[in-house]
N, C-alpha and C. Protein backbone atom coordinates (compact mmCIF):
# COMPACT_ATOMS: atom_id res chain seq x y z
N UNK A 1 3.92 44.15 7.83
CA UNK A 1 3.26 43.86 9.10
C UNK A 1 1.80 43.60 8.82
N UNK A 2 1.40 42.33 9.40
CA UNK A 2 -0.14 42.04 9.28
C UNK A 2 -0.73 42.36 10.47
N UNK A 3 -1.76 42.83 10.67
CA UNK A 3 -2.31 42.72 11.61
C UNK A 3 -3.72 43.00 11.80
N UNK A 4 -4.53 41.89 12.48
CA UNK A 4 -5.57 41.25 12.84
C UNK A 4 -6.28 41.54 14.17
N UNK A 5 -7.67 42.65 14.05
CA UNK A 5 -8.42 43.12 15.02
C UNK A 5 -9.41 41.85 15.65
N UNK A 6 -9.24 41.46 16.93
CA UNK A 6 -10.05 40.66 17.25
C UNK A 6 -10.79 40.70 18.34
N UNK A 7 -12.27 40.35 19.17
CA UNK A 7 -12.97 40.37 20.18
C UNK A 7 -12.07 40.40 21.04
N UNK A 8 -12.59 40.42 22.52
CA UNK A 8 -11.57 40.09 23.62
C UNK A 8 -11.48 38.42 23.78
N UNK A 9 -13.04 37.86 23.31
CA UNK A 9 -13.32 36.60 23.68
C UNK A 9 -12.48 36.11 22.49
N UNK A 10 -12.54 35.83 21.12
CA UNK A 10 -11.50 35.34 20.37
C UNK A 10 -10.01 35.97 20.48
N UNK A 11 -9.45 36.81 21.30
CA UNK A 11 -8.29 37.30 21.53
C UNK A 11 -8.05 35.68 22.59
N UNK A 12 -8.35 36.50 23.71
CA UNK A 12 -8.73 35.35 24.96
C UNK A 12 -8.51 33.77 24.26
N UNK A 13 -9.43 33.63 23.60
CA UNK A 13 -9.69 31.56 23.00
C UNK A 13 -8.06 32.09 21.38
N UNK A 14 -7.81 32.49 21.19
CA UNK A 14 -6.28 32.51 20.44
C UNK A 14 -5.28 32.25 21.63
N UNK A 15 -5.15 33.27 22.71
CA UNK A 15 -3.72 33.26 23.72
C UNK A 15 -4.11 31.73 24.10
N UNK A 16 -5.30 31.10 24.38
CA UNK A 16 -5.52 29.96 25.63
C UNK A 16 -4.92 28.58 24.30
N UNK A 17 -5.44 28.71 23.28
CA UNK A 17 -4.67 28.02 21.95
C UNK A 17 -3.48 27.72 21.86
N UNK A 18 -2.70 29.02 21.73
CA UNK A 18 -1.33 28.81 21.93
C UNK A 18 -0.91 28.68 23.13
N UNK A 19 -1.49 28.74 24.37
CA UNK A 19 -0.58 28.01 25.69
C UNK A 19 -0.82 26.60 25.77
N UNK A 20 -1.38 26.23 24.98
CA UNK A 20 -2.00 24.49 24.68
C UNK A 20 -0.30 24.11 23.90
N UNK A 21 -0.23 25.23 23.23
CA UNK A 21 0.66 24.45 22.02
C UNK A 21 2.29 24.57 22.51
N UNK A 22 1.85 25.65 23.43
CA UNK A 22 3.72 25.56 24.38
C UNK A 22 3.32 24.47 25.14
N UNK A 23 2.37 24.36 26.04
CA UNK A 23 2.44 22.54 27.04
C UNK A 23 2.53 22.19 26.38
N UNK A 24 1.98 21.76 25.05
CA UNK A 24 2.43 20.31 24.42
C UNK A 24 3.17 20.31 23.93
N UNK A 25 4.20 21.37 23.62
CA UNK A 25 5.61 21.08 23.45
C UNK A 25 6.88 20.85 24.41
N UNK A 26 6.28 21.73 25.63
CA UNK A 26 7.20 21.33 26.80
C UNK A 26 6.65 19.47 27.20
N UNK A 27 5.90 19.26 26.69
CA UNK A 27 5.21 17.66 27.05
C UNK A 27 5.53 17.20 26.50
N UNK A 28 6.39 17.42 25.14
CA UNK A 28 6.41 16.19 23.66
C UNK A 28 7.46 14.58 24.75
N UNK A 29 7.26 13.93 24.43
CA UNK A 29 7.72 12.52 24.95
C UNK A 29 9.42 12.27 24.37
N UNK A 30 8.85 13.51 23.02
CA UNK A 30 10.24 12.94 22.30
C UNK A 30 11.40 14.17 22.31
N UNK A 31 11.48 15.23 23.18
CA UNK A 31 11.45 15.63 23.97
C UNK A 31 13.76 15.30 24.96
N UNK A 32 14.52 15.84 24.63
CA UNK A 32 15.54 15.88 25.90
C UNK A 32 16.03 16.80 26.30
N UNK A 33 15.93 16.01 27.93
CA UNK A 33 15.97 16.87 28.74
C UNK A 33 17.35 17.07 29.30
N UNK A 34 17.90 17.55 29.50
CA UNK A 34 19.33 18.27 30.62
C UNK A 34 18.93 17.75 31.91
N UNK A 35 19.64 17.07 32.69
CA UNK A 35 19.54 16.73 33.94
C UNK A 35 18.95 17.94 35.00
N UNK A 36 19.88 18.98 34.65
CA UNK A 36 19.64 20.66 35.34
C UNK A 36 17.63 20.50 35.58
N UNK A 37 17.53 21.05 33.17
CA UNK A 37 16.16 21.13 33.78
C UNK A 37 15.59 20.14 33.93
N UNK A 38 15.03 18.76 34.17
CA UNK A 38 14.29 17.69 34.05
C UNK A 38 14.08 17.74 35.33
N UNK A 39 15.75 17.95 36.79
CA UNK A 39 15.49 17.87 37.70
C UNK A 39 14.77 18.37 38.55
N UNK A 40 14.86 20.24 37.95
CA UNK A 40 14.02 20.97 38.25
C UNK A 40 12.08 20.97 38.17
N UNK A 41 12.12 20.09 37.33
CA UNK A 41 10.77 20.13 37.08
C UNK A 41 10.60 18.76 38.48
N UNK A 42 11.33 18.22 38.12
CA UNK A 42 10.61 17.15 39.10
C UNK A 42 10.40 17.51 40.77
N UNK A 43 11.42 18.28 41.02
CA UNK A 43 11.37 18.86 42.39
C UNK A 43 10.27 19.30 42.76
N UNK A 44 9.40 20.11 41.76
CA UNK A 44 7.81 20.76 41.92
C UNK A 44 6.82 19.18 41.75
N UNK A 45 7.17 18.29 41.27
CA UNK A 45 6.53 17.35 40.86
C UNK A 45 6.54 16.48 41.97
N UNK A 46 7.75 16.49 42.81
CA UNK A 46 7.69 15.17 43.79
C UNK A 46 7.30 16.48 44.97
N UNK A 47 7.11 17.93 45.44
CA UNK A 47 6.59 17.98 46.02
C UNK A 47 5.55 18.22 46.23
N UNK A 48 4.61 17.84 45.13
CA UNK A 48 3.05 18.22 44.63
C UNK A 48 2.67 16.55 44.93
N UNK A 49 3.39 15.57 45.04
CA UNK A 49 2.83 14.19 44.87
C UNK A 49 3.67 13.68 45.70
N UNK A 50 4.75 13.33 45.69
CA UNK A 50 5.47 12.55 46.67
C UNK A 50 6.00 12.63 48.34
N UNK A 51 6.25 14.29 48.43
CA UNK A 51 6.61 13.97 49.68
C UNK A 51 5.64 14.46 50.47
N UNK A 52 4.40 14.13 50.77
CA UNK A 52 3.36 13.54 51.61
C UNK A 52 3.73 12.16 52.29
N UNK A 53 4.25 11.22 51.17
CA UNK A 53 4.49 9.80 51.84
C UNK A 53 5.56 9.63 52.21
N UNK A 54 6.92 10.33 51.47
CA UNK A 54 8.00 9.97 51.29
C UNK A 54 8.76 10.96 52.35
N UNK A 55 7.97 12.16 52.04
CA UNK A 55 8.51 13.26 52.83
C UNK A 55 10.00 14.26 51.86
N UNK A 56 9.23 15.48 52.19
CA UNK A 56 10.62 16.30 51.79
C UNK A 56 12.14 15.65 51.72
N UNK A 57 12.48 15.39 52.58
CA UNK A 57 14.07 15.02 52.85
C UNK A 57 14.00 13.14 52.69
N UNK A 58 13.22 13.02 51.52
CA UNK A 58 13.25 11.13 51.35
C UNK A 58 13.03 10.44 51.66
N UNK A 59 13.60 10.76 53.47
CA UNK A 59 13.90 9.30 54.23
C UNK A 59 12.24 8.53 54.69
N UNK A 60 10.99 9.02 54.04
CA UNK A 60 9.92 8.22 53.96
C UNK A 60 9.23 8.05 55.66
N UNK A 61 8.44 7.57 55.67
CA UNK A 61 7.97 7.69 57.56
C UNK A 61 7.05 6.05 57.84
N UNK A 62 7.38 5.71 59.03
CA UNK A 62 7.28 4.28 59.51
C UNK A 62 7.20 3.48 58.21
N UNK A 63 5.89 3.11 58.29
CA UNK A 63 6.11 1.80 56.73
C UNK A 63 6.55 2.80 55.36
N UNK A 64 6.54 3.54 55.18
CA UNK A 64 6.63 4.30 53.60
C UNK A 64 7.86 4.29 53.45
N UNK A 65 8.86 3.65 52.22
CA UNK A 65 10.07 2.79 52.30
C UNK A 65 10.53 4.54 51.72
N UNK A 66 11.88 4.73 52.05
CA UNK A 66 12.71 6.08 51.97
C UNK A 66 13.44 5.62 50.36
N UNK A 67 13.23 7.41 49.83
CA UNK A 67 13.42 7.23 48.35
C UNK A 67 15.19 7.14 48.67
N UNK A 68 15.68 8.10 49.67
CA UNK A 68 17.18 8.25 49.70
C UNK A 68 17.73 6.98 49.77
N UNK A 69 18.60 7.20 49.58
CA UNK A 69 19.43 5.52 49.53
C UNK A 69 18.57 4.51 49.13
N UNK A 70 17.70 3.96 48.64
CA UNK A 70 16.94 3.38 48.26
C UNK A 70 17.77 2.86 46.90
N UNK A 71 17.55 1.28 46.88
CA UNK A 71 18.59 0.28 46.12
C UNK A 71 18.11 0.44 44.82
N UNK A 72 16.25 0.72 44.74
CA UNK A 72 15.80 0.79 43.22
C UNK A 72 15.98 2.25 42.68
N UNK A 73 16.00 3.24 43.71
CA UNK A 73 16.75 4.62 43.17
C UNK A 73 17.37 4.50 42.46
N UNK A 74 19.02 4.05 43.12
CA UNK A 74 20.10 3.91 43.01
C UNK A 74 20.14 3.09 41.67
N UNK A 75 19.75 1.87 41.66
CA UNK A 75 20.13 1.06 40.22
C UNK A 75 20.34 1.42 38.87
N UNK A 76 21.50 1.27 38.19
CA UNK A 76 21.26 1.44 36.95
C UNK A 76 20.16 0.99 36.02
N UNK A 77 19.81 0.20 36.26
CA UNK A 77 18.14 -0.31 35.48
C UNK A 77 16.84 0.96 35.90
N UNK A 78 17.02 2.02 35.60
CA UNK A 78 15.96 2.83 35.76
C UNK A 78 14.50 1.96 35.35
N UNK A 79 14.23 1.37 34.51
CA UNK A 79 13.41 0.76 34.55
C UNK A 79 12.40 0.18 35.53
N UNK A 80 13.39 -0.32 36.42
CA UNK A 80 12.50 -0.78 37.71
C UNK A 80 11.65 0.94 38.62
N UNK A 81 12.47 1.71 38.33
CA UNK A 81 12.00 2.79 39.33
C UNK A 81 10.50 3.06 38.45
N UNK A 82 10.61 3.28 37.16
CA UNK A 82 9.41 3.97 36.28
C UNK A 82 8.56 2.88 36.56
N UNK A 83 8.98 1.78 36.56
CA UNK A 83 7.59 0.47 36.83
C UNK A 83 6.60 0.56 38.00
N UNK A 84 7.32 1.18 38.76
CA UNK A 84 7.15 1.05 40.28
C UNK A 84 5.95 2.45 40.23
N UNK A 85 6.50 4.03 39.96
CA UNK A 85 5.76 5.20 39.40
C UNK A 85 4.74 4.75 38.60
N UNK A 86 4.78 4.11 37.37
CA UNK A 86 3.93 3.76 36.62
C UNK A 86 2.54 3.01 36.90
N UNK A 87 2.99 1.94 37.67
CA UNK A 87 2.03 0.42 38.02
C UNK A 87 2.23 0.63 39.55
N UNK A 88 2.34 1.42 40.37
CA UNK A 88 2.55 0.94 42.18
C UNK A 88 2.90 -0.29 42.39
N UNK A 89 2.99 -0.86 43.58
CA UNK A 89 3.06 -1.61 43.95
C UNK A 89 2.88 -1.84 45.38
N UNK A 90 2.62 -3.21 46.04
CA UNK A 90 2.22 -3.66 47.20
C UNK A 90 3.24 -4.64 47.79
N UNK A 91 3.89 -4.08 48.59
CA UNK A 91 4.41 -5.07 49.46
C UNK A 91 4.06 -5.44 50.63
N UNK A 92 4.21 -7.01 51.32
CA UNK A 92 3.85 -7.19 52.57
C UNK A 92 4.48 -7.07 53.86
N UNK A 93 4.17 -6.64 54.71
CA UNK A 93 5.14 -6.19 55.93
C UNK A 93 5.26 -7.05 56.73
N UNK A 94 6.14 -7.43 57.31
CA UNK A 94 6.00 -8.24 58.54
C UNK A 94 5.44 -8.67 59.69
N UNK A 95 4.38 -7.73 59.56
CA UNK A 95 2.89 -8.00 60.48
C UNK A 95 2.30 -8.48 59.47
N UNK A 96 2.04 -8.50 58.39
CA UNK A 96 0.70 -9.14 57.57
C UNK A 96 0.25 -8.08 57.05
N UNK A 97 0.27 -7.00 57.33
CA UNK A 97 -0.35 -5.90 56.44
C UNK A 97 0.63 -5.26 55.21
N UNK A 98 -0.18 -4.53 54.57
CA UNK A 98 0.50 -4.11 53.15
C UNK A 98 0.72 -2.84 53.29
N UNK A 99 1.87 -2.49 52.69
CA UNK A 99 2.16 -1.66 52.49
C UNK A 99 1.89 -1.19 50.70
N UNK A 100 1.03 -0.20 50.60
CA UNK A 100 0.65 0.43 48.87
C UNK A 100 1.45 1.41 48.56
N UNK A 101 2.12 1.51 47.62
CA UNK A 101 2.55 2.48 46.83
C UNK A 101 1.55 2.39 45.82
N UNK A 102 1.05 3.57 45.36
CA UNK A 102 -0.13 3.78 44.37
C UNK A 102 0.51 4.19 42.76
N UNK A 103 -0.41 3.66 41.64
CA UNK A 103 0.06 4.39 40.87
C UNK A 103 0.17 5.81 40.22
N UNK A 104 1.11 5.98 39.38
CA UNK A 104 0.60 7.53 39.00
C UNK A 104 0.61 7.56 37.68
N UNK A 105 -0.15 6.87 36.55
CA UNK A 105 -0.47 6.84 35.41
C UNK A 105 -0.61 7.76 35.04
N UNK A 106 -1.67 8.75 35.70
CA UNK A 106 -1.92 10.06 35.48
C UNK A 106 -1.31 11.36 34.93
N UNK A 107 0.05 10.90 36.08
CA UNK A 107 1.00 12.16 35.26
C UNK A 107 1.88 12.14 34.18
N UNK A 108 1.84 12.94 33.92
CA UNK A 108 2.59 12.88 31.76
C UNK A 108 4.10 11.97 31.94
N UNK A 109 4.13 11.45 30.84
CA UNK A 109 5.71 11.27 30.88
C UNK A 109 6.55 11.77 31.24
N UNK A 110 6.61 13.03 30.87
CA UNK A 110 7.69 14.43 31.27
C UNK A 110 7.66 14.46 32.84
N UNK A 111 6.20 14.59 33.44
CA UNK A 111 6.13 14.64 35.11
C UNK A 111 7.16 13.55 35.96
N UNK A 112 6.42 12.12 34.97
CA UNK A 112 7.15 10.86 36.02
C UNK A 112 8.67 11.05 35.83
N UNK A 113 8.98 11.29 34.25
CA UNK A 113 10.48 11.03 33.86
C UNK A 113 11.12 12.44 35.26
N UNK A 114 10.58 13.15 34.97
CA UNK A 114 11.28 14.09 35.84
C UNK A 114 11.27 14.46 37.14
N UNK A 115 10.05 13.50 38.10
CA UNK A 115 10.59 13.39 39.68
C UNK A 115 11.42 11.88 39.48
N UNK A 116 11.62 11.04 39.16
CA UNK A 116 12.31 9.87 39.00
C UNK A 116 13.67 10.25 38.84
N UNK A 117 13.95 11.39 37.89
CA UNK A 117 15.25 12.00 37.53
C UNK A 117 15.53 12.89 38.84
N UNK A 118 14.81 13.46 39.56
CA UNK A 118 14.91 14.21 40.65
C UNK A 118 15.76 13.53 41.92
N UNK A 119 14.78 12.36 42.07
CA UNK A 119 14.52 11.29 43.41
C UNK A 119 16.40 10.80 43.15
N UNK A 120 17.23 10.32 41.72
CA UNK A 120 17.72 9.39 41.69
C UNK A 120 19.23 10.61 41.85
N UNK A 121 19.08 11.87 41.83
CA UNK A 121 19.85 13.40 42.09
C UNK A 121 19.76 13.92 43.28
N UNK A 122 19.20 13.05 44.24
CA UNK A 122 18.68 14.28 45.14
C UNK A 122 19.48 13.65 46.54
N UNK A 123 19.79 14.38 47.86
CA UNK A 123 19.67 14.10 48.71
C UNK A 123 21.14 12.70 48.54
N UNK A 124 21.68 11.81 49.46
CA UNK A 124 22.38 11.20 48.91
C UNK A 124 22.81 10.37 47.45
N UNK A 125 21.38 10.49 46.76
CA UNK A 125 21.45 9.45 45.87
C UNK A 125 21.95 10.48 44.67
N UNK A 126 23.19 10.46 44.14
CA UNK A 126 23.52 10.98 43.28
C UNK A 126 23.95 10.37 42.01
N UNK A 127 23.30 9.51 41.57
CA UNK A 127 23.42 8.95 40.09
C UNK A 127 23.64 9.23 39.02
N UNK A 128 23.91 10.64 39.07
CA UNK A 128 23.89 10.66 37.53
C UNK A 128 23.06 10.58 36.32
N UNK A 129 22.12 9.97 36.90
CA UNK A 129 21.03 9.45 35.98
C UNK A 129 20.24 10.45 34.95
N UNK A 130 19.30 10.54 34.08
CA UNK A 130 18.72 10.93 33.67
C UNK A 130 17.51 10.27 32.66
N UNK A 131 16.31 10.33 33.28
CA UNK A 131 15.70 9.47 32.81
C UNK A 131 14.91 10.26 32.06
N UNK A 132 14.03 10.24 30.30
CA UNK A 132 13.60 10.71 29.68
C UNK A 132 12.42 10.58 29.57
N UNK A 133 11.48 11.68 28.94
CA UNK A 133 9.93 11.25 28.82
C UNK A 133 10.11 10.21 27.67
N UNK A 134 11.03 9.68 27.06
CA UNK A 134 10.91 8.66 26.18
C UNK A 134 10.66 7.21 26.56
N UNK A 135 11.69 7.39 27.91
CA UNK A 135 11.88 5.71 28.73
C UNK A 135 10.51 5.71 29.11
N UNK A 136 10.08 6.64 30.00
CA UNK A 136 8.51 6.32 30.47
C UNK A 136 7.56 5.91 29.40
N UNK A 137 7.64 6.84 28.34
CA UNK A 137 6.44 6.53 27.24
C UNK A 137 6.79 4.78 26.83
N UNK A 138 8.03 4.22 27.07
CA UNK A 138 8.19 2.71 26.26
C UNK A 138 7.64 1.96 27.33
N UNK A 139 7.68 2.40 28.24
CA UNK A 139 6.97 1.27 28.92
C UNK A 139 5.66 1.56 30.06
N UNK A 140 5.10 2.47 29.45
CA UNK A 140 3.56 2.83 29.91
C UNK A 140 3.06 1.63 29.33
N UNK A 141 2.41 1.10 29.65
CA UNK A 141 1.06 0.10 29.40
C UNK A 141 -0.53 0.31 29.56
């Protein structure tokens, strides 16, 4: 047994070290996930970010298009959904005004891969799907 007497402040800056090194392993990109947990994470993820617009239960409010049943959910080309998370997008409404979906570059691979994996499990849309922090990392730009 080794053992190593240290300040409180280098005790303290060691524990804060190694909780760096568990996130960045729960973060690695390369990284798979189980539908179970990926989904779970995303549930805290889409309700920390998404359902403001989308709303708890999906179905989205006046212009904010509903994640449930939603055709790019649903698609096997996950691709289109991470593009959409990744880069937002703007569509035009039938009055002339736009409707923004914003991007969320911001959040880690693991975050997007796992409300995307959430959104495409949740509520009617039951796909099956499982999308990885890998798919996101290939096509971040």
């Amino acid at each position: 047994i080794h053992v190593k007497v240290l300040s409180a402040a280098d005790y303290s800056a060691w524990v804060a070290g190694e909780m760096k090194k568990l996130a960045a392993k729960a973060d690695d990109p390369a990284k798979v996930w189980t539908l179970a947990d990926i989904a779970k994470r995303g549930e805290k993820v889409y309700a920390a970010n998404c359902a403001a617009c989308h709303q708890a239960n999906g179905k989205g409010a006046g212009p904010i298009k509903p994640l449930d049943g939603s055709p790019v959910v649903q698609d096997a080309d996950k691709t289109q959904q991470i593009a959409v998370v990744l880069n937002g997008r703007t569509v035009k409404l039938p009055d002339g005004q736009a409707n923004v979906m914003p991007a969320w570059k911001q959040l880690s691979d693991t975050d997007i891969a796992a409300v995307i994996s959430y959104t495409k499990n949740n509520w009617s849309n039951k796909t099956g799907q499982v999308v990885q922090p890998a798919d996101v990392l290939a096509l971040r730009k």
